[in-house]
N, C-alpha and C. Protein backbone atom coordinates (compact mmCIF):
# COMPACT_ATOMS: atom_id res chain seq x y z
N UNK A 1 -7.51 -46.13 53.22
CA UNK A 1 -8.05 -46.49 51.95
C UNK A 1 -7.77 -45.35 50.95
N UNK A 2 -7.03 -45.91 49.70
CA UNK A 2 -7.32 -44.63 48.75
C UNK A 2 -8.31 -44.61 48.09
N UNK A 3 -8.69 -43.32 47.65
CA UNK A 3 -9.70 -42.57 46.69
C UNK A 3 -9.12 -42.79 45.35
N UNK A 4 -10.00 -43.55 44.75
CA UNK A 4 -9.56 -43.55 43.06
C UNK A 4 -9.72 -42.33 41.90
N UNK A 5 -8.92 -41.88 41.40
CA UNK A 5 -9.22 -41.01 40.45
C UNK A 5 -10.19 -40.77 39.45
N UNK A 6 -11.53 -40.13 39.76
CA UNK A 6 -12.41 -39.98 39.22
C UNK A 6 -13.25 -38.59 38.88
N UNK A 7 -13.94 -38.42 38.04
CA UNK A 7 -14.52 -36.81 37.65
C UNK A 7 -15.35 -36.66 38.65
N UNK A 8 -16.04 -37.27 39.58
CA UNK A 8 -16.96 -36.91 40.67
C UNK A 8 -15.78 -36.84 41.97
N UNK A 9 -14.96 -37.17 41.81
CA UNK A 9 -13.65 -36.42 42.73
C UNK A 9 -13.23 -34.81 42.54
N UNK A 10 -13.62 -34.64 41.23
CA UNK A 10 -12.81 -33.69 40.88
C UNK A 10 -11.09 -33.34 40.01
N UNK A 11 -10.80 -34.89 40.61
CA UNK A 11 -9.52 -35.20 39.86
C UNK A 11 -9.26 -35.47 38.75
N UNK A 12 -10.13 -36.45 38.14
CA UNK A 12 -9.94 -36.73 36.75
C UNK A 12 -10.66 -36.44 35.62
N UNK A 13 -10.70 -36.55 34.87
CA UNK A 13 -11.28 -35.46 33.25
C UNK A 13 -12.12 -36.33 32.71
N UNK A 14 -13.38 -35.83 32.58
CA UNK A 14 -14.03 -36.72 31.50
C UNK A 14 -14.28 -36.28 30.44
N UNK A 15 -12.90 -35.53 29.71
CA UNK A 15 -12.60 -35.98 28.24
C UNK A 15 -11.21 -35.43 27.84
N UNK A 16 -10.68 -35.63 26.92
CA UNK A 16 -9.25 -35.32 26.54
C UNK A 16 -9.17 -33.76 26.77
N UNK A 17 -7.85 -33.23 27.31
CA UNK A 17 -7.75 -31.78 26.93
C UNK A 17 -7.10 -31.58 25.97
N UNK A 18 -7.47 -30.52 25.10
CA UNK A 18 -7.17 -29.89 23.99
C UNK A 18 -5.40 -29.33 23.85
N UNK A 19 -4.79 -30.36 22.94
CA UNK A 19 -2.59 -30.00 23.33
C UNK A 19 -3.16 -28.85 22.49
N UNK A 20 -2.57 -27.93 22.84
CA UNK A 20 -2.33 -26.45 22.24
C UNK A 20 -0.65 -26.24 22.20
N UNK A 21 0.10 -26.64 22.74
CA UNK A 21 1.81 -26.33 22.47
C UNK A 21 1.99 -27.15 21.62
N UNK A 22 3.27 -26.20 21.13
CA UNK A 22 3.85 -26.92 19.71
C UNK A 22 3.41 -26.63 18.77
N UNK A 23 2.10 -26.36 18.19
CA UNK A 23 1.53 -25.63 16.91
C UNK A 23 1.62 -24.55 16.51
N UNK A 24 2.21 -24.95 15.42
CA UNK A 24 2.58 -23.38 14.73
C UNK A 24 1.55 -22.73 14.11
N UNK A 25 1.52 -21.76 13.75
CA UNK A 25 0.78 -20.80 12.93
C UNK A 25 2.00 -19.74 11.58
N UNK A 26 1.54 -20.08 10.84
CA UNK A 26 2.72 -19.50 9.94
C UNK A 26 4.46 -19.44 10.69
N UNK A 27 4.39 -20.76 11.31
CA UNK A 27 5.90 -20.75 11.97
C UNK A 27 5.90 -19.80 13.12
N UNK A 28 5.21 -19.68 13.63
CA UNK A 28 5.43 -18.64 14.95
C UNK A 28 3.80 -19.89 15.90
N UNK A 29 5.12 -19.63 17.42
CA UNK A 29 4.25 -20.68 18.15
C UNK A 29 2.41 -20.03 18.58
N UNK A 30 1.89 -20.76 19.19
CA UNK A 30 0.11 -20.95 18.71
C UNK A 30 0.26 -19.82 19.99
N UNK A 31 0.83 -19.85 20.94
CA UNK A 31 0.65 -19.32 22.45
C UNK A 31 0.81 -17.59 22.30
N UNK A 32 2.29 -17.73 21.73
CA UNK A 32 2.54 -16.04 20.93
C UNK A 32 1.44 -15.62 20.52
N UNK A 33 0.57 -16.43 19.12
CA UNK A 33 -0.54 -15.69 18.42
C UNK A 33 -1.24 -14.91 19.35
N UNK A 34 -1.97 -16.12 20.05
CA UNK A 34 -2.90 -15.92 20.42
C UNK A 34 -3.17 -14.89 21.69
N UNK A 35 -1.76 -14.43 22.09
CA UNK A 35 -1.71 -13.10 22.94
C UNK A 35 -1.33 -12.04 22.67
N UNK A 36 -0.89 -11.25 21.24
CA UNK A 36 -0.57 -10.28 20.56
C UNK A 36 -1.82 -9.47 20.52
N UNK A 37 -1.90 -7.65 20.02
CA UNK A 37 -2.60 -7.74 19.62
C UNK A 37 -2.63 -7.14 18.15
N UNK A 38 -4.19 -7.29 18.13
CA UNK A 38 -4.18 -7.26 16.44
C UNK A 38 -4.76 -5.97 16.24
N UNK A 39 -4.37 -4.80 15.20
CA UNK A 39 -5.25 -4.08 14.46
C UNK A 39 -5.65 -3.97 13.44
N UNK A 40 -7.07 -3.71 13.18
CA UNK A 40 -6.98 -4.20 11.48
C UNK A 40 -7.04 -2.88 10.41
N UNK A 41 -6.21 -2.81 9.23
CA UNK A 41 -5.93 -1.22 8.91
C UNK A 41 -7.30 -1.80 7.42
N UNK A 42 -6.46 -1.50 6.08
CA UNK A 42 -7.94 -0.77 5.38
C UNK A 42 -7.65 -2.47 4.41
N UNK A 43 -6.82 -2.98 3.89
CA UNK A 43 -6.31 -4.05 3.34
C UNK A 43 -5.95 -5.26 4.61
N UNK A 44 -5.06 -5.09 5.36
CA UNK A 44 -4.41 -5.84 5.65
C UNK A 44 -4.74 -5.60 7.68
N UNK A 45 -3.58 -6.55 7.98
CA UNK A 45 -3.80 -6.13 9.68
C UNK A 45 -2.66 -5.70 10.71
N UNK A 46 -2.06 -5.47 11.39
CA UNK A 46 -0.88 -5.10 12.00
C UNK A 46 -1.02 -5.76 13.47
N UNK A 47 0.21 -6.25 14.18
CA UNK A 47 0.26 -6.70 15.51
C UNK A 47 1.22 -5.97 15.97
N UNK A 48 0.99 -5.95 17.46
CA UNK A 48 1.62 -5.28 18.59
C UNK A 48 2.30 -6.42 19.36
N UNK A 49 3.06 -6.92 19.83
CA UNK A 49 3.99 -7.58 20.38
C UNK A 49 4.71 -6.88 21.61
N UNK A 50 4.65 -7.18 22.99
CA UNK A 50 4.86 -6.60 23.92
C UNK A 50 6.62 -7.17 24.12
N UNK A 51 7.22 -6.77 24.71
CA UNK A 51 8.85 -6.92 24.90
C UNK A 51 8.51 -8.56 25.83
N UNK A 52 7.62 -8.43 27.01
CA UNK A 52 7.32 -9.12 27.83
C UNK A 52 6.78 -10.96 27.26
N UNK A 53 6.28 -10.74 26.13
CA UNK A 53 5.14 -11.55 25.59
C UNK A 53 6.70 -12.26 24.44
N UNK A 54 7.51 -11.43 24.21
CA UNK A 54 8.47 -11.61 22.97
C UNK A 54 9.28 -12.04 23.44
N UNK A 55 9.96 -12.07 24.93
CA UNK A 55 11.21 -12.65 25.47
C UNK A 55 10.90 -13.99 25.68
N UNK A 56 9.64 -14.23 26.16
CA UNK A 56 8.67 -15.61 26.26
C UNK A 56 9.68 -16.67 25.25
N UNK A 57 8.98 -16.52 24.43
CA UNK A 57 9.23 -17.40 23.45
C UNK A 57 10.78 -17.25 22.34
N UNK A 58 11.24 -16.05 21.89
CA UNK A 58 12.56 -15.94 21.76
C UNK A 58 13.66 -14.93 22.46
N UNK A 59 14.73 -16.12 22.27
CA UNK A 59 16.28 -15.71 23.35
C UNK A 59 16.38 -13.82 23.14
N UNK A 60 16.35 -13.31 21.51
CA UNK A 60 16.88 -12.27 21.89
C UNK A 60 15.94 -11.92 20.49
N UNK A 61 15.81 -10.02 20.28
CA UNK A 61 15.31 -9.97 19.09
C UNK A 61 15.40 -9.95 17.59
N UNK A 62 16.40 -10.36 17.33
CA UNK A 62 17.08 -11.09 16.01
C UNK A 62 16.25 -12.13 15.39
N UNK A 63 16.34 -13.17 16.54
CA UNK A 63 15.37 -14.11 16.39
C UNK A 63 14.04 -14.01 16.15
N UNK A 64 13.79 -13.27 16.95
CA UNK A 64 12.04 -12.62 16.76
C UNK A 64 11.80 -11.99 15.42
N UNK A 65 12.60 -11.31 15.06
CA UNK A 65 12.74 -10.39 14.21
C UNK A 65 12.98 -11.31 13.14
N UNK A 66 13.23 -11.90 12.91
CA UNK A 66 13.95 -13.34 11.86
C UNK A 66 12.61 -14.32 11.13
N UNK A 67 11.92 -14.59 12.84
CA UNK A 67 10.65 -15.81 12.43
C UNK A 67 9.48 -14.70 12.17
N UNK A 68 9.14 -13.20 12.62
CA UNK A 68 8.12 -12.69 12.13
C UNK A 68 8.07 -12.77 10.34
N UNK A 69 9.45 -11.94 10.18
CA UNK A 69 9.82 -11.92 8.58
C UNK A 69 9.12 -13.28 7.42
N UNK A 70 9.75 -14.33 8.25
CA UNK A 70 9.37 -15.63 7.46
C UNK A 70 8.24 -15.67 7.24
N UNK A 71 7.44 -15.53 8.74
CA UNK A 71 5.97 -15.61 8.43
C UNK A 71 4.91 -14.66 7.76
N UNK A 72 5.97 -13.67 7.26
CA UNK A 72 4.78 -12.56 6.09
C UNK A 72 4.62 -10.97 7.09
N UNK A 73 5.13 -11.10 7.52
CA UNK A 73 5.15 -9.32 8.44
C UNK A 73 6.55 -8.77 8.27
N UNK A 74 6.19 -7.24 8.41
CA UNK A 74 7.38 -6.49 8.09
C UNK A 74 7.25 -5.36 9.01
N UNK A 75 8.50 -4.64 9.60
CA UNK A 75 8.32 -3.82 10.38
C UNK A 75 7.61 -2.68 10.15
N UNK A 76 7.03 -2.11 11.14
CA UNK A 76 6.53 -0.40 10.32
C UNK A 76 6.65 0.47 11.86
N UNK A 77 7.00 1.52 11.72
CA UNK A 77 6.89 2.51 12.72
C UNK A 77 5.64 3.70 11.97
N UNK A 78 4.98 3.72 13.17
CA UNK A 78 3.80 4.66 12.26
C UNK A 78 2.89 5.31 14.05
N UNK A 79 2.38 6.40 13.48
CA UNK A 79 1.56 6.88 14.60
C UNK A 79 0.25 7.14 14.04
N UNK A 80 -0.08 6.81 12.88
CA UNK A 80 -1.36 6.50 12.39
C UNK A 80 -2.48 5.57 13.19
N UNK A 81 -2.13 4.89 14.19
CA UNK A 81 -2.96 3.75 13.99
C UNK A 81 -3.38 4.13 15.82
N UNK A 82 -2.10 4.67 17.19
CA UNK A 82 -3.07 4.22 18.31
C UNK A 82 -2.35 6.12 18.05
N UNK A 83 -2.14 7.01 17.42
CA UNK A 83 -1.17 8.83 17.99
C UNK A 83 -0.02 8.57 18.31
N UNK A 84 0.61 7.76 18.90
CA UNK A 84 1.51 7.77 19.12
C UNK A 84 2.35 6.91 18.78
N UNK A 85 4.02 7.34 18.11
CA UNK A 85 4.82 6.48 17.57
C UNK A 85 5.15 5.36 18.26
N UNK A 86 4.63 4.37 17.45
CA UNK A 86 4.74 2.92 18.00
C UNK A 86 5.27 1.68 16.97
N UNK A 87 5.87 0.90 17.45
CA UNK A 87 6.61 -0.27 16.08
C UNK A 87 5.76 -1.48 16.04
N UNK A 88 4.97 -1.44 15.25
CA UNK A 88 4.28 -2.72 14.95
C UNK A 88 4.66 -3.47 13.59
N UNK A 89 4.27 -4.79 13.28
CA UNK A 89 4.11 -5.96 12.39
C UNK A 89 3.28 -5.38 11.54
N UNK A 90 3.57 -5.53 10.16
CA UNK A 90 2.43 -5.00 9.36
C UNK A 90 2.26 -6.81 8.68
N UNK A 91 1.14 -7.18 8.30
CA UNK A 91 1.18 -8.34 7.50
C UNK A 91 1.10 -7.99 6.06
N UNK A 92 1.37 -8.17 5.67
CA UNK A 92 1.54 -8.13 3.85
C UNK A 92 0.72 -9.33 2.93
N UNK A 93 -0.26 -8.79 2.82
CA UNK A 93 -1.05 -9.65 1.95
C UNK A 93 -1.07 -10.32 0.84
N UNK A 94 -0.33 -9.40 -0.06
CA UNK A 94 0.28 -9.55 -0.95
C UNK A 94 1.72 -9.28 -1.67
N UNK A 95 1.99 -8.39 -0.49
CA UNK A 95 3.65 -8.66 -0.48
C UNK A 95 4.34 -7.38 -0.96
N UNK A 96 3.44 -6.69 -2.05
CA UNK A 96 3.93 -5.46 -2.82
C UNK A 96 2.52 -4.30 -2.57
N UNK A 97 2.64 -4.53 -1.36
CA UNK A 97 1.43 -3.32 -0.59
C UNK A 97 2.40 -2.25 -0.18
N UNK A 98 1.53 -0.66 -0.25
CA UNK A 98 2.53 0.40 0.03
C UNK A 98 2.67 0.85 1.37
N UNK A 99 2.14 0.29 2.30
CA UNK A 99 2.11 0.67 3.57
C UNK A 99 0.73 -0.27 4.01
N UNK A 100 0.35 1.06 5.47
CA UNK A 100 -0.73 1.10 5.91
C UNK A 100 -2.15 1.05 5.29
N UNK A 101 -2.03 2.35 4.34
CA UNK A 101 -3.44 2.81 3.84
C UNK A 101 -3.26 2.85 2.67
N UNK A 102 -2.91 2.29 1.82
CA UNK A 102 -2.68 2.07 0.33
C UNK A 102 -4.29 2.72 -0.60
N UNK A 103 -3.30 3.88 -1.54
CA UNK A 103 -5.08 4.10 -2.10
C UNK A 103 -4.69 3.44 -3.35
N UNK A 104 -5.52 3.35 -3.43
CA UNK A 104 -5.98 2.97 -4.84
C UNK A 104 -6.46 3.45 -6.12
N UNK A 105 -6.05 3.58 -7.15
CA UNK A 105 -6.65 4.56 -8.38
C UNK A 105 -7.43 4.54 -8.59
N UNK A 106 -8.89 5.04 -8.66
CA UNK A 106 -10.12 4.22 -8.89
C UNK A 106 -10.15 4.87 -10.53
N UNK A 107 -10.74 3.87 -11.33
CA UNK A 107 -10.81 4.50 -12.79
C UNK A 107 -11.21 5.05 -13.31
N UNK A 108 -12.60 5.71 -12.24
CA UNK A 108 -13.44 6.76 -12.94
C UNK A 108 -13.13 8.07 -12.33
N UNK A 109 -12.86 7.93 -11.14
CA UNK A 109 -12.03 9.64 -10.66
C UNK A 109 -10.65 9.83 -11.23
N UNK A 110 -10.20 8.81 -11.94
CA UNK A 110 -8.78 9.32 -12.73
C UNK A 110 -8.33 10.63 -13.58
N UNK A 111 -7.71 11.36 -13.16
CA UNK A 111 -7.76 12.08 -14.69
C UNK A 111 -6.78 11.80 -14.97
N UNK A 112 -7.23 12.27 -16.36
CA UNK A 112 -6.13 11.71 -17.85
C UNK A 112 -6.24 13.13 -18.45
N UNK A 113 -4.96 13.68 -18.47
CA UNK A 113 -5.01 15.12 -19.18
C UNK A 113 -5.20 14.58 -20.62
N UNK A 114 -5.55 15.97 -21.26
CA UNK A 114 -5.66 15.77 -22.47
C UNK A 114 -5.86 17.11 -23.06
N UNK A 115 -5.21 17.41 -24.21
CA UNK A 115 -4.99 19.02 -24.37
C UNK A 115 -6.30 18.98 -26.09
N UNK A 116 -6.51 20.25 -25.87
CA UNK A 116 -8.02 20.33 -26.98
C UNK A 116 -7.36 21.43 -28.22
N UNK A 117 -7.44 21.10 -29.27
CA UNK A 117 -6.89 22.39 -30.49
C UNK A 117 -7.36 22.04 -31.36
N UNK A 118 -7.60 23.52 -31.97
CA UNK A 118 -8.34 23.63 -33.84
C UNK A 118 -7.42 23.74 -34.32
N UNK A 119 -7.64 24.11 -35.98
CA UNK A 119 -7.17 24.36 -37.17
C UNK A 119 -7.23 25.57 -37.44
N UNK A 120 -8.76 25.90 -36.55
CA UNK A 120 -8.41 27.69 -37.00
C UNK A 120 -8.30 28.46 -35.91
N UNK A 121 -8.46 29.78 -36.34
CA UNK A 121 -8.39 30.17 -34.87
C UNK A 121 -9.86 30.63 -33.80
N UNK A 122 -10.11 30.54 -33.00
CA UNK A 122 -11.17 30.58 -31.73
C UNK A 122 -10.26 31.82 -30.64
N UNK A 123 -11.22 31.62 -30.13
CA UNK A 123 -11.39 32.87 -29.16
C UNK A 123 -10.44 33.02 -28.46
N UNK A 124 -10.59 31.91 -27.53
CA UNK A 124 -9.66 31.29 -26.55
C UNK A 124 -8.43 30.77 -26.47
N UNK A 125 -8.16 30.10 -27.51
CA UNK A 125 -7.40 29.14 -28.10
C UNK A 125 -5.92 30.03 -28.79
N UNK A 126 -4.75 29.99 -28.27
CA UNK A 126 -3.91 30.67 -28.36
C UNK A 126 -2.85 29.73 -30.12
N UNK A 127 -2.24 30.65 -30.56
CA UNK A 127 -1.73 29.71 -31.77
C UNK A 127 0.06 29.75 -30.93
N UNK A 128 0.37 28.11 -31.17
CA UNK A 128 1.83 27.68 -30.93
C UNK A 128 1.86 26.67 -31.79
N UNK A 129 3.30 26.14 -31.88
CA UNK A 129 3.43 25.24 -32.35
C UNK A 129 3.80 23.85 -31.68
N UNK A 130 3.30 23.09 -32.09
CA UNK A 130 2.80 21.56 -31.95
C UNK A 130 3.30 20.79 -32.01
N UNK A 131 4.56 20.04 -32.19
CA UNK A 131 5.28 18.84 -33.20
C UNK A 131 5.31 19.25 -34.15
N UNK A 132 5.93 20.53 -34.77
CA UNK A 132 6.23 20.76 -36.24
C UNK A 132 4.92 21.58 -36.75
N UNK A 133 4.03 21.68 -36.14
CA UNK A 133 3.05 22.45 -36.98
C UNK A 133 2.14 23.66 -36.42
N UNK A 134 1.59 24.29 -36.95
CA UNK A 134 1.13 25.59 -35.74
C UNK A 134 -0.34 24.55 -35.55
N UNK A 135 -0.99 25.05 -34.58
CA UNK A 135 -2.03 24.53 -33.83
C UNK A 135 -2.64 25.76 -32.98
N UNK A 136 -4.03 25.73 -32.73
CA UNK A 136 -4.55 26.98 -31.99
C UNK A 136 -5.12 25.81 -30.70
N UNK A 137 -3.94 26.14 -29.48
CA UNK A 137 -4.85 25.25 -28.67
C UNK A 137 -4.98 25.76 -26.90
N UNK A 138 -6.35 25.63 -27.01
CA UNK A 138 -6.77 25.87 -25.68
C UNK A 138 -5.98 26.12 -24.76
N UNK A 139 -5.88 27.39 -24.44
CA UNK A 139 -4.89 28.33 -23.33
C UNK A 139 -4.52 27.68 -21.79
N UNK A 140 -5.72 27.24 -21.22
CA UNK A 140 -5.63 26.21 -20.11
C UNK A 140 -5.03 25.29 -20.26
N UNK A 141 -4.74 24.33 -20.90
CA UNK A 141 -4.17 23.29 -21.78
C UNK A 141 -3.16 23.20 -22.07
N UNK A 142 -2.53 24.33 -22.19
CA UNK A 142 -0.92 24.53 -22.94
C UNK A 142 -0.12 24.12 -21.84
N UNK A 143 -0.19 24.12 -20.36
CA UNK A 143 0.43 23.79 -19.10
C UNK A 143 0.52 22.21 -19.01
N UNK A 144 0.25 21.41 -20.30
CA UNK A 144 0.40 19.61 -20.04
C UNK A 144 1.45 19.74 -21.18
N UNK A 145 1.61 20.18 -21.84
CA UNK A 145 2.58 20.15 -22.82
C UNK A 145 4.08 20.64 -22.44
N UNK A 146 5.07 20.05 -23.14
CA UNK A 146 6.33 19.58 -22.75
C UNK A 146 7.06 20.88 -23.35
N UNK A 147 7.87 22.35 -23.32
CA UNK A 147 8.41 22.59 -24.46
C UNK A 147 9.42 22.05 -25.17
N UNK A 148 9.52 22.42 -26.65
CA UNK A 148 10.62 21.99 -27.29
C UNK A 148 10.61 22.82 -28.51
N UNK A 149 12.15 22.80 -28.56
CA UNK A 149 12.55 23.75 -29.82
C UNK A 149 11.84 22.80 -31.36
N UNK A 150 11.03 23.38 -32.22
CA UNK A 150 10.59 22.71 -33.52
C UNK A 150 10.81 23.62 -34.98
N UNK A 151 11.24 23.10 -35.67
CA UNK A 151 11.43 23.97 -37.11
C UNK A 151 10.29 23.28 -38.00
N UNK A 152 9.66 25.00 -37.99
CA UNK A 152 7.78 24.92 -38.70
C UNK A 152 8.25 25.98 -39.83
N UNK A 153 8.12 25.24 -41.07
CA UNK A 153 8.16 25.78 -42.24
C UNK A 153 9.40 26.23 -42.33
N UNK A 154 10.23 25.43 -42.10
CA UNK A 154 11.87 26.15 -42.30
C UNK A 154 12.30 27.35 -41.33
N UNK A 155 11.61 27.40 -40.41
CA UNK A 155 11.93 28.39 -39.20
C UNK A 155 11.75 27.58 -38.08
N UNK A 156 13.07 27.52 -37.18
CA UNK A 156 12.86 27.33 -35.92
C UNK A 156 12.62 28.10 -34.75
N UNK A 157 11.18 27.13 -34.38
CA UNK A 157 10.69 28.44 -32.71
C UNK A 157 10.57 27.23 -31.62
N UNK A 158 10.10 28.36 -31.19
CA UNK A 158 9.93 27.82 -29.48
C UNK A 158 8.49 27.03 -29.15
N UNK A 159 8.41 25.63 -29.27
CA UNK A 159 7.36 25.35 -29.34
C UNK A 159 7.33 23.92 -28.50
N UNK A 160 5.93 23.23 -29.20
CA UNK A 160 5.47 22.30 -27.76
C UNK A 160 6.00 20.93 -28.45
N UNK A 161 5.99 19.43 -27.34
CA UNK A 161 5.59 18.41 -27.62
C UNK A 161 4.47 17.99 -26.94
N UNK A 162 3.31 17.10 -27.37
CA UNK A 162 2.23 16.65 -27.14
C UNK A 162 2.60 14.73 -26.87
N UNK A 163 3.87 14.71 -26.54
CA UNK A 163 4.60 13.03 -26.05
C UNK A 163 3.60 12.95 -24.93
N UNK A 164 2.85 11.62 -25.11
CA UNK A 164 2.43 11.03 -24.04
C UNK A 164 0.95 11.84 -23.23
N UNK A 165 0.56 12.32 -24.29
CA UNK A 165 -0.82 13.47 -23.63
C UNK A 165 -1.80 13.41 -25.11
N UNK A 166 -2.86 12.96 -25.15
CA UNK A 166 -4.00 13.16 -25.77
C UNK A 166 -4.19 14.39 -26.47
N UNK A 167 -4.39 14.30 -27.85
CA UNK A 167 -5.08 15.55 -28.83
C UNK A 167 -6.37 15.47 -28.78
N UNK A 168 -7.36 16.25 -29.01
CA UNK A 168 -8.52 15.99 -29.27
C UNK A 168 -8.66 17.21 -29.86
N UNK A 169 -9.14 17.13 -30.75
CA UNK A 169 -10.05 18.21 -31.84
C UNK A 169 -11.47 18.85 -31.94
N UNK A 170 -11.33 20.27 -31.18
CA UNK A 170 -12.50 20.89 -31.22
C UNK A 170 -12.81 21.24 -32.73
N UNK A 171 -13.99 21.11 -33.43
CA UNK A 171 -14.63 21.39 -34.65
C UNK A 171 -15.31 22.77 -34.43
């Protein structure tokens, strides 16, 4: 007599199993994903891909190297992340990220030089010339300024440009 296929046999399922092959994930198969591993850096995340885990699924690494690209990762060699130089996937979040640890400018620790000078003369405040004109300006200060030859009052000297750097006027 046969035994019919049933869940109190042990043989048969009482409910569908879950197809997991064939699904992609950003074009790279579901099985790959889900055995890589992942680290996650300060923006974005990086994977490790074993030689073993990579022959799996493609012939040679061209290919590999081909479908990561598509799917938004880019190579990085870095020893930042386990000490020792290792080649991982970086994902790119946005595509024009500078790496790993990307800082960021924050706007209130920025500095913005900016050079300070009177009209007359002060203590501190050394006299040069300016864009064409004499200026008494703050001795610390004079190191953001550009030199350049300027003719002040029909004499040419040796003096500054202030291109691209802030005046501000001590009273």
């Amino acid at each position: 007599m046969k035994k019919k296929n049933m869940a109190l046999n042990g043989q048969g399922l009482t409910y569908a199993q879950n197809q997991t092959s064939g699904i992609l994930v950003n074009g790279l198969p579901i099985e790959l994903v889900s055995q890589w591993i992942e680290i996650w850096t300060k923006q974005s995340f990086v994977v490790s891909v074993s030689n073993e885990l990579r022959r799996q699924y493609y012939k040679n690494d061209a290919e590999f190297s081909l479908a990561m690209r598509k799917a938004g990762y880019v190579p990085v060699r870095t020893k930042k992340l386990t000490g020792k130089e290792q080649r991982f996937w970086l994902y790119r979040v946005t595509g024009n990220d500078k790496g790993l640890s990307t800082n960021k400018c924050n706007k209130i620790n920025k500095f913005i030089p900016f050079v300070q000078y009177a009209k007359r003369p002060i203590r501190t405040f050394e006299r040069i010339a300016v864009d064409g004109q004499w200026l008494y300006v703050y001795a610390d200060h004079i190191r953001f300024l550009t030199k350049k030859r300027h003719r002040v009052e029909g004499v040419r000297v040796q003096g500054y440009t202030a291109k691209g750097i802030e005046l501000r006027e001590v009273m």
